[in-house]
Protein backbone atom coordinates (compact mmCIF):
# COMPACT_ATOMS: atom_id res chain seq x y z
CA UNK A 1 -4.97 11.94 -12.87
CA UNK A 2 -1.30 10.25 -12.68
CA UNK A 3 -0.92 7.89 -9.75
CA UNK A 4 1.17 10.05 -7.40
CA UNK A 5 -1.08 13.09 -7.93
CA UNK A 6 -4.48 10.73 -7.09
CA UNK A 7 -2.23 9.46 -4.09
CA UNK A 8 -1.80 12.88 -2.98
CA UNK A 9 -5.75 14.03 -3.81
CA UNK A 10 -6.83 11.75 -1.21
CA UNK A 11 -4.05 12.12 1.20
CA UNK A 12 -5.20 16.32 1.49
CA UNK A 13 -9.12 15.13 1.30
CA UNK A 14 -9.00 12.85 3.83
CA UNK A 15 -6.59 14.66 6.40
CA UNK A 16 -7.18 15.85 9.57
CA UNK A 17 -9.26 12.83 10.86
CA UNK A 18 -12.45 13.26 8.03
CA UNK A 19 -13.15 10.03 7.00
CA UNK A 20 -16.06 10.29 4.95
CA UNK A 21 -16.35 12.54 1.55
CA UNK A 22 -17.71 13.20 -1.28
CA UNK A 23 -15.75 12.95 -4.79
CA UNK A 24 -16.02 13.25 -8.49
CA UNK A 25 -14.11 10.03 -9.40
CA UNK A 26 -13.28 8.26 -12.85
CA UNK A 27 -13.42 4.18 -12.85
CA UNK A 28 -9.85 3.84 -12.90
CA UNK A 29 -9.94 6.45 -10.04
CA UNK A 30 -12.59 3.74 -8.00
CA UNK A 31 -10.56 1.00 -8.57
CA UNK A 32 -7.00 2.71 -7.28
CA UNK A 33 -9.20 4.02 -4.46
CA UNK A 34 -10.41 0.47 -3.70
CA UNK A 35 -6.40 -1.05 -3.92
CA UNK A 36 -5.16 2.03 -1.57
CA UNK A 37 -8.29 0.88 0.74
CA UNK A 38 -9.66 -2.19 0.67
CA UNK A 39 -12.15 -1.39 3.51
CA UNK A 40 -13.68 1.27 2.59
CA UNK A 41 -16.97 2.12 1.40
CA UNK A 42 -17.56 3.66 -1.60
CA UNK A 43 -21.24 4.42 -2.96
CA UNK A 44 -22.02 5.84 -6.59
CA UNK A 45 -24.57 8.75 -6.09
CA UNK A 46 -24.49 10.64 -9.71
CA UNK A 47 -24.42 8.91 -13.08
CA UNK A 48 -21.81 9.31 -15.42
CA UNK A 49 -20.89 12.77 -16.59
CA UNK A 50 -20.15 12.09 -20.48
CA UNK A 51 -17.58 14.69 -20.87
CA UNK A 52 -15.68 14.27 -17.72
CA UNK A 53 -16.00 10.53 -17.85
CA UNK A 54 -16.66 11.07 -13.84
CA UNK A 55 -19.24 10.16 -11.49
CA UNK A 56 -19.81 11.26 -7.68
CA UNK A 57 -18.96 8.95 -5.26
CA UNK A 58 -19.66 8.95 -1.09
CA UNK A 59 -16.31 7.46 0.17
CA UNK A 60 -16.45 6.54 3.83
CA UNK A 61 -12.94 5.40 4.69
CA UNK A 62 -13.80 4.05 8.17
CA UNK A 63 -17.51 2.38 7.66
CA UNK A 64 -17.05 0.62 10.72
CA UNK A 65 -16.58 3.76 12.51
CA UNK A 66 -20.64 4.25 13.11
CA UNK A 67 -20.60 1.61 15.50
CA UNK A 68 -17.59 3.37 17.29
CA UNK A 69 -18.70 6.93 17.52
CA UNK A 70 -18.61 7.89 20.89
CA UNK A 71 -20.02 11.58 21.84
CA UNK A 72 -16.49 12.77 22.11
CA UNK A 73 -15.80 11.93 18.69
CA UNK A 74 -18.79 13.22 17.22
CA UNK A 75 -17.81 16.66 19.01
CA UNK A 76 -14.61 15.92 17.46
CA UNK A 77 -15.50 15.44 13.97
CA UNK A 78 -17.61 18.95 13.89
CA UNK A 79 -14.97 20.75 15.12
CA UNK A 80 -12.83 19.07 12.24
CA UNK A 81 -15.69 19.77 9.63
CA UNK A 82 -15.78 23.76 10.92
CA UNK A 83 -12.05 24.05 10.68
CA UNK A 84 -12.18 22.68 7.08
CA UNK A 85 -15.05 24.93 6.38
CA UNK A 86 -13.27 28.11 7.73
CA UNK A 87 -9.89 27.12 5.53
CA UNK A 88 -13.07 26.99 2.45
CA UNK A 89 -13.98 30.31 3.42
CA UNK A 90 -10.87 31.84 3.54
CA UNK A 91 -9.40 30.09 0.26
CA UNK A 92 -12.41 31.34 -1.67
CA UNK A 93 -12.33 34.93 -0.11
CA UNK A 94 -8.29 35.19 -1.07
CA UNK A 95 -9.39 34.39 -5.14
């Protein structure tokens, strides 16, 4: 994926306050991802698939956010996650 378009992948996954996902990224895609965020957390979870070249990755953006989390922002964050989950819905349903 061309830098600019990678950029912009992450910009639309992690909007809206979600901090934590997980993606189907190439090496070179890891180590961009590490240089745009140097504080994140990023965990292999899948080996790697020989024909994509990809594994999946858990990204957490915000590790230190755990020791933050207040019940508001837990609240928060699943009203985020059902928003997201509607717009799924809804983009599937349209195809």
């Amino acid at each position: 994926m061309a830098k600019k378009a990678f950029e912009r992948f992450l910009v639309e996954s992690f909007q809206e306050g979600i901090f934590f996902r997980e993606l189907r990224l190439s090496e070179k895609e890891v180590t961009r991802l590490k240089k745009l965020y140097p504080s994140a957390e990023i965990k292999q979870t899948s080996p790697v698939d020989a024909v994509l070249r990809k594994s999946w990755y858990e990204v957490n953006l915000d590790p230190d956010a755990r020791t933050r989390k207040s019940y508001d922002s837990v609240v928060w964050e699943n009203l985020q996650l059902k928003r997201e989950i509607e717009k799924l819905k809804n983009h599937h349903l349209k195809k």
